[in-house]
C-alpha atoms as a PDB file:
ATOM      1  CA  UNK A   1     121.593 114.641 117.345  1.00  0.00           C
ATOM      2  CA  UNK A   2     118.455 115.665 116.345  1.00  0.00           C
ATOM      3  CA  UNK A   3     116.180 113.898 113.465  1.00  0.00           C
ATOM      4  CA  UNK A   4     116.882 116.077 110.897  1.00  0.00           C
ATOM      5  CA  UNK A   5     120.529 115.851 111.217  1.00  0.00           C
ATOM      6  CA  UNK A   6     120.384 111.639 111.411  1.00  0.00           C
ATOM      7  CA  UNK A   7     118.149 112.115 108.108  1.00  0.00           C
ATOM      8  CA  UNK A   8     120.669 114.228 106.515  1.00  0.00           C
ATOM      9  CA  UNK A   9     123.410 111.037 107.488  1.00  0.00           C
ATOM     10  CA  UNK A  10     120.691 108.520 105.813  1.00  0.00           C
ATOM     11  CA  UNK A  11     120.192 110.473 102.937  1.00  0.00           C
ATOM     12  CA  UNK A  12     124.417 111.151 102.624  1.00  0.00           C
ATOM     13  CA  UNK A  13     124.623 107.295 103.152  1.00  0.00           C
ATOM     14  CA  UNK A  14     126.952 107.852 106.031  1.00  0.00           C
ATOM     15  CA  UNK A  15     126.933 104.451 108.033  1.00  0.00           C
ATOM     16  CA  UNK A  16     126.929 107.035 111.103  1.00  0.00           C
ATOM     17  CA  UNK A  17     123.251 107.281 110.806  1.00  0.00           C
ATOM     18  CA  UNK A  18     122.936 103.783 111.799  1.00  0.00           C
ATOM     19  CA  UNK A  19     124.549 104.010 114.651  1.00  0.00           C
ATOM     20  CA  UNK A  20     123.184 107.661 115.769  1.00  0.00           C
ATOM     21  CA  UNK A  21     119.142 106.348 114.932  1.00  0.00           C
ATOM     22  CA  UNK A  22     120.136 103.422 117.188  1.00  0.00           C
ATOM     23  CA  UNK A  23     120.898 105.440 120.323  1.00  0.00           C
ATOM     24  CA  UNK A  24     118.519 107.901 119.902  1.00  0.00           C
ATOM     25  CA  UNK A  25     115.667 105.429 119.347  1.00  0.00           C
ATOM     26  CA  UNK A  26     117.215 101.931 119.906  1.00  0.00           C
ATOM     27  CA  UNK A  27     115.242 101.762 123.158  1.00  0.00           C
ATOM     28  CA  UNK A  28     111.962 103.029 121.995  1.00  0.00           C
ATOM     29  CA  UNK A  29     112.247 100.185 118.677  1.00  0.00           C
ATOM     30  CA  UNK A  30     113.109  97.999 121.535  1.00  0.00           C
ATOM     31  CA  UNK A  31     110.206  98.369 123.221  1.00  0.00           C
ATOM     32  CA  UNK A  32     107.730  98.118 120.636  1.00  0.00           C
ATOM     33  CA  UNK A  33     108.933  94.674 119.613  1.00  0.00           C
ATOM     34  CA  UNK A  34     109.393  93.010 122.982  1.00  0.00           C
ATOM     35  CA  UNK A  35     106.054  94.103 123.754  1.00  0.00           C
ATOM     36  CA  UNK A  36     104.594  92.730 120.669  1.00  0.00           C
ATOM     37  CA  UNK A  37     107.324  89.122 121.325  1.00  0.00           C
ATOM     38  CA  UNK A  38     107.539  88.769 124.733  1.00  0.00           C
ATOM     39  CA  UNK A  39     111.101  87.352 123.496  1.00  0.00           C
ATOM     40  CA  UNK A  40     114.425  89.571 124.445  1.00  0.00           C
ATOM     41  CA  UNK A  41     116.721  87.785 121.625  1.00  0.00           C
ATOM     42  CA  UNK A  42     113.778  88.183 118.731  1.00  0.00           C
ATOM     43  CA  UNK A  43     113.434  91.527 119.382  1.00  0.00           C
ATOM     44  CA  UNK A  44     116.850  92.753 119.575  1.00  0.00           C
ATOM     45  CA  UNK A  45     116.475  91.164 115.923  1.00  0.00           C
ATOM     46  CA  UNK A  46     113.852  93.165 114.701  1.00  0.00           C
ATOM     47  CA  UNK A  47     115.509  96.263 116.211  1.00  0.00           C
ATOM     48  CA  UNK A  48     118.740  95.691 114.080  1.00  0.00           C
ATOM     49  CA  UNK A  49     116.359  94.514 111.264  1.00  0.00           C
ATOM     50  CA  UNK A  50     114.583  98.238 111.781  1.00  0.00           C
ATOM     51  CA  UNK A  51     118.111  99.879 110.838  1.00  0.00           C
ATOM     52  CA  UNK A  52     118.605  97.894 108.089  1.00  0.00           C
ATOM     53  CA  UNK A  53     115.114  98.578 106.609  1.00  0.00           C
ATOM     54  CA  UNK A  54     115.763 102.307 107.495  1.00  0.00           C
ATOM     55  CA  UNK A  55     119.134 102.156 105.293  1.00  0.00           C
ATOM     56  CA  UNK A  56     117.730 100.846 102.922  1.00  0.00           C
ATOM     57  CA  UNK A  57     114.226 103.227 102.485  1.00  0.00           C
ATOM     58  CA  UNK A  58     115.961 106.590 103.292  1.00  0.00           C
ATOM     59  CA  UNK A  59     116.137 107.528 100.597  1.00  0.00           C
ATOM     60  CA  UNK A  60     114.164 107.620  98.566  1.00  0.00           C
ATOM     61  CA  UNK A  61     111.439 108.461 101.705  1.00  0.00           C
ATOM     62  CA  UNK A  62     112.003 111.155 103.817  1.00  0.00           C
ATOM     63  CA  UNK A  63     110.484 110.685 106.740  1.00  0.00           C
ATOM     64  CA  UNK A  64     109.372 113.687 108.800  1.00  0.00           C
ATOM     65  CA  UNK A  65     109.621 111.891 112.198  1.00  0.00           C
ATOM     66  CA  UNK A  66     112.734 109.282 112.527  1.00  0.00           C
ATOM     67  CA  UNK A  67     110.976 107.985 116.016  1.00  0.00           C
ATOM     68  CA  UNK A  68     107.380 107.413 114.169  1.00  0.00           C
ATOM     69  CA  UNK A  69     109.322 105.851 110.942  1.00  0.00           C
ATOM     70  CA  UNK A  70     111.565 103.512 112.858  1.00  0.00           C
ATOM     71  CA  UNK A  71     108.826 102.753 115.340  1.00  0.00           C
ATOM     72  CA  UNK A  72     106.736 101.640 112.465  1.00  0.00           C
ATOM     73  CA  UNK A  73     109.246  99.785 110.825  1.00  0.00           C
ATOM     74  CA  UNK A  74     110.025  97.669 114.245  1.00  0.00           C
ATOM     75  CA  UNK A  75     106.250  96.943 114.725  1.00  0.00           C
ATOM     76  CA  UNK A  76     105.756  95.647 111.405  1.00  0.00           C
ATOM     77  CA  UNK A  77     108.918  93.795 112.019  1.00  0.00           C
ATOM     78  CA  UNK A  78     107.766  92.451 115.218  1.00  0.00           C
ATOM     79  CA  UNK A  79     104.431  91.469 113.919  1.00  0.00           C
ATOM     80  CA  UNK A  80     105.952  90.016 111.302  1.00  0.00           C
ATOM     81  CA  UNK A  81     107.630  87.447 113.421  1.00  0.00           C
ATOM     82  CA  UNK A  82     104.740  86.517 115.503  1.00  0.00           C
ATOM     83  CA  UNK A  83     102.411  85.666 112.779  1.00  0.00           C
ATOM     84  CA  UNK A  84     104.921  83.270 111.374  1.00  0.00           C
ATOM     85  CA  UNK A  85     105.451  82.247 115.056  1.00  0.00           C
ATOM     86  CA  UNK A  86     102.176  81.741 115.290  1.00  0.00           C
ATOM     87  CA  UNK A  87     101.617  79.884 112.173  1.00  0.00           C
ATOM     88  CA  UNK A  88     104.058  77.547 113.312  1.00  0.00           C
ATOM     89  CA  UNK A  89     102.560  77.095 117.058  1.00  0.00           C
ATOM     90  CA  UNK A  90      98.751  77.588 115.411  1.00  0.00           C
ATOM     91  CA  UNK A  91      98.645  79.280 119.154  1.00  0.00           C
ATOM     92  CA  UNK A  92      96.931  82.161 120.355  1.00  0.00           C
ATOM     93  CA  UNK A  93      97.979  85.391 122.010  1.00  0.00           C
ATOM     94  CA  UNK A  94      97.381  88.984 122.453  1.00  0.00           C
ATOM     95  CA  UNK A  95      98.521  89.935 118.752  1.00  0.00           C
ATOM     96  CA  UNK A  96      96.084  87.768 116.865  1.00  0.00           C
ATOM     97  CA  UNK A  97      93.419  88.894 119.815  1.00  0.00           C
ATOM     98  CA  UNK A  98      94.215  92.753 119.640  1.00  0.00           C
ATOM     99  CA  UNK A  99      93.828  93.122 116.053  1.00  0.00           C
ATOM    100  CA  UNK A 100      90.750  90.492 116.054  1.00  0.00           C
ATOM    101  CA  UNK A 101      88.935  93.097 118.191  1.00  0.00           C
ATOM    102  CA  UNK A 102      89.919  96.189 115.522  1.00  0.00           C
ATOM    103  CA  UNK A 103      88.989  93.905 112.482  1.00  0.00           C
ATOM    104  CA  UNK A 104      85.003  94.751 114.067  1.00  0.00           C
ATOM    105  CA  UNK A 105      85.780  97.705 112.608  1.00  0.00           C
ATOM    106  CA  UNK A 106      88.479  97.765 109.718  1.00  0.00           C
ATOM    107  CA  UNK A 107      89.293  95.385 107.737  1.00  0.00           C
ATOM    108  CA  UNK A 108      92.675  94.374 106.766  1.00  0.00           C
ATOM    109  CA  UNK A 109      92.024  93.451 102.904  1.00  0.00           C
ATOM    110  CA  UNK A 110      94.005  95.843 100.365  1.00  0.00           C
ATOM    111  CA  UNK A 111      92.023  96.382  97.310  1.00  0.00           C
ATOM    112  CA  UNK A 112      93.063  99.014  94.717  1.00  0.00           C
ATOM    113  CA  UNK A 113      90.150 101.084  95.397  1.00  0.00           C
ATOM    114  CA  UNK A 114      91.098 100.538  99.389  1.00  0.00           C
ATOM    115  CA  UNK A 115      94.706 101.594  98.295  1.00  0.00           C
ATOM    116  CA  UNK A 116      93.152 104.746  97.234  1.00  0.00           C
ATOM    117  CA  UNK A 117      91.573 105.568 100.073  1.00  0.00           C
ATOM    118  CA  UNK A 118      94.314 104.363 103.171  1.00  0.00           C
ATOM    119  CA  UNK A 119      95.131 107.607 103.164  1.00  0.00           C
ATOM    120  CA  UNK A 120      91.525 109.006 103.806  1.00  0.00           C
ATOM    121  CA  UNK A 121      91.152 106.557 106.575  1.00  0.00           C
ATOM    122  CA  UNK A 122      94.755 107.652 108.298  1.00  0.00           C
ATOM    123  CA  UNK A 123      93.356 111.082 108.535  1.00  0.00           C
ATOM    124  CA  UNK A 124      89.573 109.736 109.777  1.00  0.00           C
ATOM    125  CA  UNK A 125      91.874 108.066 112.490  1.00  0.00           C
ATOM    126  CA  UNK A 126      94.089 110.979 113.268  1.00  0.00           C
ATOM    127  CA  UNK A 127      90.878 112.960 113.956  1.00  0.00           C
ATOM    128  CA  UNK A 128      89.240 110.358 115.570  1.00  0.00           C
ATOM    129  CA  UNK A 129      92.088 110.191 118.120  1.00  0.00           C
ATOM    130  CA  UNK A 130      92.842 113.870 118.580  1.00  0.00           C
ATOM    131  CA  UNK A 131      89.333 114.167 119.636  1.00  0.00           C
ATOM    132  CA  UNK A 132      89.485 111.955 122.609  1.00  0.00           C
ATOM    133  CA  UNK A 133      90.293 112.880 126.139  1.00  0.00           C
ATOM    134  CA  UNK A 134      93.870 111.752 126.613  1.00  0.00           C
ATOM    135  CA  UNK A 135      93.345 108.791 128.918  1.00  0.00           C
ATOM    136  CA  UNK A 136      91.057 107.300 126.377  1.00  0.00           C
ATOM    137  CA  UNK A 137      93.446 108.287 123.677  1.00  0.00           C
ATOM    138  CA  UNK A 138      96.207 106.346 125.502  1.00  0.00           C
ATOM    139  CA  UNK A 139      94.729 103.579 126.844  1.00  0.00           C
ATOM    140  CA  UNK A 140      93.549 102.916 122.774  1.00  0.00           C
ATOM    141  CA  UNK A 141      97.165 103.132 121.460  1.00  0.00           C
ATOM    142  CA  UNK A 142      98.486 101.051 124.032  1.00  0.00           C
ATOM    143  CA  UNK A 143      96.020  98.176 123.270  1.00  0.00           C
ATOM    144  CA  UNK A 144      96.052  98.867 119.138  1.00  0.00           C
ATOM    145  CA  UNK A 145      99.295 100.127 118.315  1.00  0.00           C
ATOM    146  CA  UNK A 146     101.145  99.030 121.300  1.00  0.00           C
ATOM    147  CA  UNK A 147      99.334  95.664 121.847  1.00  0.00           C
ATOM    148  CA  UNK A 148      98.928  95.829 125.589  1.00  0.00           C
ATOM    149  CA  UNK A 149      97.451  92.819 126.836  1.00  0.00           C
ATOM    150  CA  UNK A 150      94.031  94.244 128.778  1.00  0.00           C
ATOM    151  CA  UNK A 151      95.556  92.568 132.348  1.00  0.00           C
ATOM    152  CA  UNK A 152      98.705  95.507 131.451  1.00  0.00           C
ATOM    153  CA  UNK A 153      96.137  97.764 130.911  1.00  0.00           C
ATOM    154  CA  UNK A 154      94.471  97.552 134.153  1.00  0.00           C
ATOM    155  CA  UNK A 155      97.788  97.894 135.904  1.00  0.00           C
ATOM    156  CA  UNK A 156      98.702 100.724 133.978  1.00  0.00           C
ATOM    157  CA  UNK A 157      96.033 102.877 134.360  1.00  0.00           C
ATOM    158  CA  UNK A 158      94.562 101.824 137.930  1.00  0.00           C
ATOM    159  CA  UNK A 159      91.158  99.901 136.245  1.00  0.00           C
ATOM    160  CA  UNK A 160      89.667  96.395 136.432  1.00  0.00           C
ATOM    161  CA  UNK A 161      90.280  94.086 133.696  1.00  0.00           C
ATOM    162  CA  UNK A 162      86.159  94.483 133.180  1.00  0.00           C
ATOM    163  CA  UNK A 163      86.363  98.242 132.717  1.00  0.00           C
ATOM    164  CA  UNK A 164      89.389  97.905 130.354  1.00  0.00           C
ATOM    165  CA  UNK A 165      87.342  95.761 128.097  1.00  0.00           C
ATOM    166  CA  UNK A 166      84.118  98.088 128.703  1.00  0.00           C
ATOM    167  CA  UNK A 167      86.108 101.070 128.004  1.00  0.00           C
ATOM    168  CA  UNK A 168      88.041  99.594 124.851  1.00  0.00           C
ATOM    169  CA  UNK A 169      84.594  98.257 123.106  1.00  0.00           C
ATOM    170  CA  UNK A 170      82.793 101.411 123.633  1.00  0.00           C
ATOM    171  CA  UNK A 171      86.435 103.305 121.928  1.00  0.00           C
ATOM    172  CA  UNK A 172      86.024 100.610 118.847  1.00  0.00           C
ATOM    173  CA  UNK A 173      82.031 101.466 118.645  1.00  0.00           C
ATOM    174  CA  UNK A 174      82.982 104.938 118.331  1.00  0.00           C
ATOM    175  CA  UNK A 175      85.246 104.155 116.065  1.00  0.00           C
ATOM    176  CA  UNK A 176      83.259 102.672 113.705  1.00  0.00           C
ATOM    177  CA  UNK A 177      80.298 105.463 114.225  1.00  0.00           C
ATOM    178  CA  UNK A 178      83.028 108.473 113.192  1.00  0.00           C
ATOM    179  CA  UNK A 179      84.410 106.235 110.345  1.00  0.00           C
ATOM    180  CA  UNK A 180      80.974 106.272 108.842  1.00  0.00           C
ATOM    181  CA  UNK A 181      80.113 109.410 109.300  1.00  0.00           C
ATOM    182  CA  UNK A 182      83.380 110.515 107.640  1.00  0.00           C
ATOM    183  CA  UNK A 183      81.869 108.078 104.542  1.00  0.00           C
ATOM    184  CA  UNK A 184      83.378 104.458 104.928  1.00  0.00           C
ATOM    185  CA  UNK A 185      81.625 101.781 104.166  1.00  0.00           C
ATOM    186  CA  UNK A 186      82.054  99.030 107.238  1.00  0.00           C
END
């Protein structure tokens, strides 16, 4: 099945859906929140917590990619449970440390006026992205979206922890040099 047709199964509110998004992307959703947990059983909870959310967003959203929408979903999910995991332990972690290093950048305040302009930004980061070589652009998502600790990063793509950092600071200064010259104010 396709995404379209497990849309058309949200959007009927056939239960099927459920069970089609889960084998087509139960394994990606899994992924995403046991890297972000590190914890089998708390994942496999936000993955059935993804469905649920899923059920009960489609519709009214459509969502043009099922994969990007669920994905989404299960990170927030899984970050969700590791701040208040962390709130509890008051310990630290590649989470809190991953988006530490972003926050040089963006900030994670919602204002009305920055409610107004998240969508601005999405497309300053879409083109920021597309125009970086692919290893850059990958070794970026895997750290900010994916929340690759930098030691998984080195084994990943064959580089010393060192160059992993070097690499990732000079991605977030460019960052913050194309956000301004698409007219944020950092």
């Amino acid at each position: 099945m396709d995404d379209k047709e497990i849309i058309a199964l949200f959007l009927a509110r056939d239960e099927g859906a459920i069970q089609a998004a889960q084998r087509q992307y139960g394994g990606y959703c899994a992924a995403i929140a046991n890297g972000i947990l590190d914890d089998r059983g708390a994942a496999e909870e936000c993955v059935n917590d993804t469905w649920l959310k899923c059920w009960q967003s489609i519709p009214p959203q459509h969502p043009r990619s099922l994969k990007g929408f669920a994905g989404r979903i299960a990170r927030n999910l899984a970050l969700s449970v590791r701040r208040a995991d962390m709130a509890q332990k008051r310990g630290g972690g590649q989470t809190a440390l991953a988006l530490d290093e972003l926050s040089e950048v963006v900030s994670g305040g919602e204002t009305p006026e920055g409610a107004m302009d998240r969508q601005a930004l999405r497309a300053a980061l879409d083109g920021f992205l597309a125009g970086l070589p692919e290893r850059s652009r990958s070794l970026f998502l895997r750290r900010y979206w994916y929340l690759d600790s930098v030691e998984q990063l080195a084994k990943r793509f064959g580089m010393s922890k060192t160059q992993v950092t070097t690499t990732l600071h000079r991605l977030r200064q460019k960052l913050r040099a194309h956000l301004e010259q698409e007219g944020f104010d950092l």
